[in-house]
N, C-alpha and C. Protein backbone atom coordinates (compact mmCIF):
# COMPACT_ATOMS: atom_id res chain seq x y z
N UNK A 1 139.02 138.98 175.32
CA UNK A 1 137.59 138.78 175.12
C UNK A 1 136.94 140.13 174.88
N UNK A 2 136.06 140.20 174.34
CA UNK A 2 135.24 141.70 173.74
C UNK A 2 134.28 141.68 174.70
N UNK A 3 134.25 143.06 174.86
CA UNK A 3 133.18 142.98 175.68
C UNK A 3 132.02 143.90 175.00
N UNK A 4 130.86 143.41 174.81
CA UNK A 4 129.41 143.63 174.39
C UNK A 4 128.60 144.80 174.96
N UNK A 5 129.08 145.06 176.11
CA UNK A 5 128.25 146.68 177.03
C UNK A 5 128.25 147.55 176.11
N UNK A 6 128.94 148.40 175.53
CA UNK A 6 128.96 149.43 174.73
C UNK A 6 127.61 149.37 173.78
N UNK A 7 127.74 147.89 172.95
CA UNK A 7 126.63 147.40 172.04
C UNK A 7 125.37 147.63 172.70
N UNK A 8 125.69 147.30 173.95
CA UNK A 8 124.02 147.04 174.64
C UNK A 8 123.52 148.21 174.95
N UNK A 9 124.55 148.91 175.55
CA UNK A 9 123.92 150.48 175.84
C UNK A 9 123.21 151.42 174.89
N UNK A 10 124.22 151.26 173.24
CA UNK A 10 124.06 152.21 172.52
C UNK A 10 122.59 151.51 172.12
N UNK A 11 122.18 150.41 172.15
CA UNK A 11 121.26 149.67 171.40
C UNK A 11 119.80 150.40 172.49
N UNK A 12 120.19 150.34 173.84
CA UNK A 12 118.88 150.79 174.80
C UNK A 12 119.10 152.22 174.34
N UNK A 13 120.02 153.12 174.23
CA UNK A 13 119.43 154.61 174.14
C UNK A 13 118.66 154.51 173.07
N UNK A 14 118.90 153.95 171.67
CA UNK A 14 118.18 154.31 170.65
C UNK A 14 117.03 153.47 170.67
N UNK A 15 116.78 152.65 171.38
CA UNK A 15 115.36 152.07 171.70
C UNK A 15 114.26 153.00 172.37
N UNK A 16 115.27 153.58 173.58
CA UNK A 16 114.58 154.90 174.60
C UNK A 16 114.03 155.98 173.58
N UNK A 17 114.68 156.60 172.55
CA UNK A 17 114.63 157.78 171.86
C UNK A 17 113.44 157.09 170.64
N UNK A 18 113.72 155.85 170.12
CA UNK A 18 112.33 155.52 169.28
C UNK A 18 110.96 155.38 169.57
N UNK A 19 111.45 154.73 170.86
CA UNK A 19 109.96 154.82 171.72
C UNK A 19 109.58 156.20 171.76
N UNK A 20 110.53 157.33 172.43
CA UNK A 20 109.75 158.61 172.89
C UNK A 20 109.27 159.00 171.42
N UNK A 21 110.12 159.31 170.84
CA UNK A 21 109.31 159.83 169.59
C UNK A 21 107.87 159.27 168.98
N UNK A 22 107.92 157.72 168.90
CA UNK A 22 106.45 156.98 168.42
C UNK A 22 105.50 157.40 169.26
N UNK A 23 105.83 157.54 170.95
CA UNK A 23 104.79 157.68 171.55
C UNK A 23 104.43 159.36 171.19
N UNK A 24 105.34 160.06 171.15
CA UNK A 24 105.01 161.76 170.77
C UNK A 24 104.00 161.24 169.36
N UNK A 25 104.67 160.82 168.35
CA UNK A 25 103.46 161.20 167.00
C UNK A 25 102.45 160.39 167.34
N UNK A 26 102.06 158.89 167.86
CA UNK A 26 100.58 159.09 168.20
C UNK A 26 99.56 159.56 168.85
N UNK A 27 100.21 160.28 169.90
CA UNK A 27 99.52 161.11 171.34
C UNK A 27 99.10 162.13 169.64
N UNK A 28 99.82 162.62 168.74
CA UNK A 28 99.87 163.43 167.92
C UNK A 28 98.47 163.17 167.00
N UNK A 29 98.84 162.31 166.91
CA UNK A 29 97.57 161.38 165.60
C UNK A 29 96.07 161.33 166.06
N UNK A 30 96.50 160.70 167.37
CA UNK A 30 95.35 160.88 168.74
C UNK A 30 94.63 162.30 168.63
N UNK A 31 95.52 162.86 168.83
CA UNK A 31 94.77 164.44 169.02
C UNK A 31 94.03 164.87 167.88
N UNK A 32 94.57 164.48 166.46
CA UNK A 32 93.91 165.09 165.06
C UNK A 32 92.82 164.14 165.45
N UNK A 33 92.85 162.87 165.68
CA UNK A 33 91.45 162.11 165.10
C UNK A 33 90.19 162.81 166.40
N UNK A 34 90.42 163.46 167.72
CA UNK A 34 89.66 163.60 168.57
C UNK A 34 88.79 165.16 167.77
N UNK A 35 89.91 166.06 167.21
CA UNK A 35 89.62 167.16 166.91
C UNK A 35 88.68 167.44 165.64
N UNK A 36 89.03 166.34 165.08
CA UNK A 36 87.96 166.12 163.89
C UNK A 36 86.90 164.65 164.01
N UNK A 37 86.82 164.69 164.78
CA UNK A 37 85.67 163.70 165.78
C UNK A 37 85.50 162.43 165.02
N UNK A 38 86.96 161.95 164.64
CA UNK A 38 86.86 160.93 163.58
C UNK A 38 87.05 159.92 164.55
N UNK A 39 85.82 158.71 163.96
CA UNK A 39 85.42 157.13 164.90
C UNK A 39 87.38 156.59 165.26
N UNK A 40 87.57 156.78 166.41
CA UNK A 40 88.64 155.99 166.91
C UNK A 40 88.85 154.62 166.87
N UNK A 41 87.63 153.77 166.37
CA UNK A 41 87.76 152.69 166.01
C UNK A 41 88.97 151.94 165.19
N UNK A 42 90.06 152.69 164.68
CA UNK A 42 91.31 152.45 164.48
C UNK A 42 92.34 151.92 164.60
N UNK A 43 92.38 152.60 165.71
CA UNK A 43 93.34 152.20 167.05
C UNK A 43 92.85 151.11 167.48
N UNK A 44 91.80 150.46 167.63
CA UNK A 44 91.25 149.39 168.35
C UNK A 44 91.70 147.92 167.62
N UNK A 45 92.42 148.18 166.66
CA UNK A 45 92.56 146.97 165.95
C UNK A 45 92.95 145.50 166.65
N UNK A 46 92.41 144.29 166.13
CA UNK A 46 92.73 143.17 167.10
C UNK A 46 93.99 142.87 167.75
N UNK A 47 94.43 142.37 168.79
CA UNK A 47 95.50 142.03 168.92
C UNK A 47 95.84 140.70 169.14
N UNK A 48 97.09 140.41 168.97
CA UNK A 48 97.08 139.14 168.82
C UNK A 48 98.32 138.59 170.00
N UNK A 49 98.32 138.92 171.00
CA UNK A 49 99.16 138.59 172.20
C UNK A 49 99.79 137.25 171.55
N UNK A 50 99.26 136.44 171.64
CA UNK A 50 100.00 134.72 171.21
C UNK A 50 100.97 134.90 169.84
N UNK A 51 100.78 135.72 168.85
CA UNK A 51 101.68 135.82 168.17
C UNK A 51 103.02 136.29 168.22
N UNK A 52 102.73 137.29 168.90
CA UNK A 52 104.15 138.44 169.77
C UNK A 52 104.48 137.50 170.78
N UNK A 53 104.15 137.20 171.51
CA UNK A 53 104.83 136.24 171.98
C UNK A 53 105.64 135.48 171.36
N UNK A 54 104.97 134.78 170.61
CA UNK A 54 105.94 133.61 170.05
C UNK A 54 107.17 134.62 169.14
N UNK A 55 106.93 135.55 168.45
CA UNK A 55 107.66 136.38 167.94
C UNK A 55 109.13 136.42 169.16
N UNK A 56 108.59 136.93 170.10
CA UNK A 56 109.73 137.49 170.56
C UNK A 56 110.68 136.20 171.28
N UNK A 57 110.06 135.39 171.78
CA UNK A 57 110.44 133.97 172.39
C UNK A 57 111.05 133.84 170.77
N UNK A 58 111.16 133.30 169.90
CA UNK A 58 112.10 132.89 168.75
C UNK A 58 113.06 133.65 168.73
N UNK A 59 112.84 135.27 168.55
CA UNK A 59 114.13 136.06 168.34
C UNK A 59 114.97 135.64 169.61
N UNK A 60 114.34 135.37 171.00
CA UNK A 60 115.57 135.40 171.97
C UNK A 60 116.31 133.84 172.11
N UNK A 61 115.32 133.07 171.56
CA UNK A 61 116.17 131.70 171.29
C UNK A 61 116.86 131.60 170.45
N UNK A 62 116.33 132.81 169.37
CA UNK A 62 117.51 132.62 168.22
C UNK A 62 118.99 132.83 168.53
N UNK A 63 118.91 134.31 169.69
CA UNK A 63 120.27 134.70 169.63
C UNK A 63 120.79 134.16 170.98
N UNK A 64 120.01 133.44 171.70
CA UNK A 64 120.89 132.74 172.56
C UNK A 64 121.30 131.94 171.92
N UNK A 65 121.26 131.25 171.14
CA UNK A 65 121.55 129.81 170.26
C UNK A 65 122.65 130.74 169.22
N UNK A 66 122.75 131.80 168.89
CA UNK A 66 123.76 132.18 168.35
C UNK A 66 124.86 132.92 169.15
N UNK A 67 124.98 133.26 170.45
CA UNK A 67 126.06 133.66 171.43
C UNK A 67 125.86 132.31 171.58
N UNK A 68 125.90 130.99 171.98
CA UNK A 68 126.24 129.91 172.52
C UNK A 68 127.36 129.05 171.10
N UNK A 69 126.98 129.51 169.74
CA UNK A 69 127.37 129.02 168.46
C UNK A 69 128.75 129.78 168.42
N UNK A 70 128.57 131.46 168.65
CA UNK A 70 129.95 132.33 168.44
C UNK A 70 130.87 132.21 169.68
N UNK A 71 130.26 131.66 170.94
CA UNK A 71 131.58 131.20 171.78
C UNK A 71 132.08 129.67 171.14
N UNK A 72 131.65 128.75 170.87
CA UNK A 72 132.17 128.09 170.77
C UNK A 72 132.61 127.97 169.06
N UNK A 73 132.55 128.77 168.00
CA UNK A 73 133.05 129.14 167.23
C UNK A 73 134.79 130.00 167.28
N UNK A 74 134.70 130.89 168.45
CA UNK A 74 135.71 131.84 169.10
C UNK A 74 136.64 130.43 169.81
N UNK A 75 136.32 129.59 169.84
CA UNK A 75 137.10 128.87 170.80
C UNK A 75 137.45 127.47 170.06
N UNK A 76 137.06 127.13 169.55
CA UNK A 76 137.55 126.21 168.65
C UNK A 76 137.60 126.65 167.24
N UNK A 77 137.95 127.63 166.61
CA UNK A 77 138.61 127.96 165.30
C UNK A 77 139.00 129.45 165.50
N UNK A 78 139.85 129.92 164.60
CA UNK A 78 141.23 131.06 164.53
C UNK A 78 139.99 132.52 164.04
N UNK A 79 138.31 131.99 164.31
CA UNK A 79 137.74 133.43 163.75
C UNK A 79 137.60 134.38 164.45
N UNK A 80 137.89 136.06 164.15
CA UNK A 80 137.73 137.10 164.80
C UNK A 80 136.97 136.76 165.82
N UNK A 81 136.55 136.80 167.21
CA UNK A 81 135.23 137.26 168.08
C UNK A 81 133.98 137.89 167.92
N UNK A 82 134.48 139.33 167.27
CA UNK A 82 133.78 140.21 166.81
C UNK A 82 132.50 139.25 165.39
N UNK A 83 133.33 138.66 164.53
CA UNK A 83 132.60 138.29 163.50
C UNK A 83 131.97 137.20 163.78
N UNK A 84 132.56 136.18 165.22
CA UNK A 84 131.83 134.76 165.38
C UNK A 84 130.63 134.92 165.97
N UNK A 85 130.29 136.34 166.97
CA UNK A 85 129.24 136.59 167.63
C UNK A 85 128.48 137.24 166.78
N UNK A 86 128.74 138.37 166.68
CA UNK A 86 127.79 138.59 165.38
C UNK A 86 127.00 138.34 164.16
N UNK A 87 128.32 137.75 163.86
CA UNK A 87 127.26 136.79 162.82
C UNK A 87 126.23 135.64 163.37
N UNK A 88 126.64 134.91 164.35
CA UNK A 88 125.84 134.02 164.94
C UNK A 88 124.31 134.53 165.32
N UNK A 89 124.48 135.98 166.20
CA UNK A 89 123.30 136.11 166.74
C UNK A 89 122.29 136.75 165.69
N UNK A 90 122.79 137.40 164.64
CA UNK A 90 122.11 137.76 163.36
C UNK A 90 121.73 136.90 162.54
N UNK A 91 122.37 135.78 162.39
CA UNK A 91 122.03 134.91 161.61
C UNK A 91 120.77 134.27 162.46
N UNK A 92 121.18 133.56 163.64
CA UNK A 92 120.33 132.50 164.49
C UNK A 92 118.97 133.59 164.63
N UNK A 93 119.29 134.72 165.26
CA UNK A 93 117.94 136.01 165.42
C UNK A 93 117.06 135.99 164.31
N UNK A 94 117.52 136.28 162.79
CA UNK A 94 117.03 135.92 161.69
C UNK A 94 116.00 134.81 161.51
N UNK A 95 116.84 133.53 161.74
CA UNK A 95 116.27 132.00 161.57
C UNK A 95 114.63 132.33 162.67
N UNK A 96 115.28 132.91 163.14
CA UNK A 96 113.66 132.97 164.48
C UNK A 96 112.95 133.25 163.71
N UNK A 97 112.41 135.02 163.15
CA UNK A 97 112.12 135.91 162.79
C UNK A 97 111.74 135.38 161.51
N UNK A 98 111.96 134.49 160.77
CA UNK A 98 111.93 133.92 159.41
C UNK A 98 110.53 132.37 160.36
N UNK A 99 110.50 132.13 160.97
CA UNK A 99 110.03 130.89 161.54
C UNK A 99 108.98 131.40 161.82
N UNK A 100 109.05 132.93 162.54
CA UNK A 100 107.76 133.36 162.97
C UNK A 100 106.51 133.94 161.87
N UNK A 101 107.72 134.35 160.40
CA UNK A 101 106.54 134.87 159.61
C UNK A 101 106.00 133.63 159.45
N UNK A 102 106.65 132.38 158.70
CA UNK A 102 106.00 131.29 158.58
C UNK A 102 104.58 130.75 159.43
N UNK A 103 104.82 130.76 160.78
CA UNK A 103 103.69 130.56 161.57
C UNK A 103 102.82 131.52 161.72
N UNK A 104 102.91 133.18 161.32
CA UNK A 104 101.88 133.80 161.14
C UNK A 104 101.22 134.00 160.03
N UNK A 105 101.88 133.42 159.00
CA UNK A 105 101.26 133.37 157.66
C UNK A 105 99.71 131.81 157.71
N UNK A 106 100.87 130.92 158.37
CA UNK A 106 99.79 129.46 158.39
C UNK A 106 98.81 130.01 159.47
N UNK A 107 98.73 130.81 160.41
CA UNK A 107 97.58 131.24 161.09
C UNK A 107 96.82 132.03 160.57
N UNK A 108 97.42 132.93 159.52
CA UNK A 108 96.48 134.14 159.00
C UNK A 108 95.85 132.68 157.61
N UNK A 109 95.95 131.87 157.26
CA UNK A 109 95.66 131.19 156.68
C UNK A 109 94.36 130.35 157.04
N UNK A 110 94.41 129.97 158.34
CA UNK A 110 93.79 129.11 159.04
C UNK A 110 92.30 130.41 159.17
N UNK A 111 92.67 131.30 159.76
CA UNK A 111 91.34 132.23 159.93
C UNK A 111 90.65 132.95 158.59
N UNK A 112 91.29 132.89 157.27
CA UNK A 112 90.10 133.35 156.66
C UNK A 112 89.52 131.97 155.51
């Protein structure tokens, strides 16, 4: 059986290191707009909590529904591991992520 830790780890450092950096260039951006006393009104843009939500709830149903597809792909047919999980959770992660533009398109629809 393969084991997935390695994946997961390397996947959190480079999450850790994207974050630090994004948060360095807007603290960055922050600082130009204070120094040239430009309206911060910017940054304030709406947010839309209920969308991200649903965003992220799809991606994680997606790829639970695709580790539940690549074990039982791994176990009833002769395919690599490596390729039954992977592909599953990319594909199924996808299907989310594809569902969610759909529903933010029919909402950005609905409001103007």
């Amino acid at each position: 059986m393969i084991t997935l830790q390695p994946v997961f780890v390397l996947a959190i450092i480079f999450g850790f290191i994207y974050a630090i950096v994004y948060i360095i260039v807007r603290k960055k951006e922050r600082m130009a707009l204070l120094e040239k006393e430009v309206d911060a009104s910017i940054w304030l843009a709406p947010s839309r909590p209920s969308i991200q939500g649903v965003r992220f709830g799809l991606l994680f149903i997606g790829v639970a529904i695709g580790i539940l597809l690549g074990a039982t792909l791994v176990e009833t047919t002769s395919l690599n591991e490596e390729a039954a999980y992977f592909s599953m959770i990319f594909l199924f992660g996808g299907i989310g992520l594809v569902i969610t533009h759909f529903i933010e398109r029919k909402e950005m629809g609905k409001e103007k």
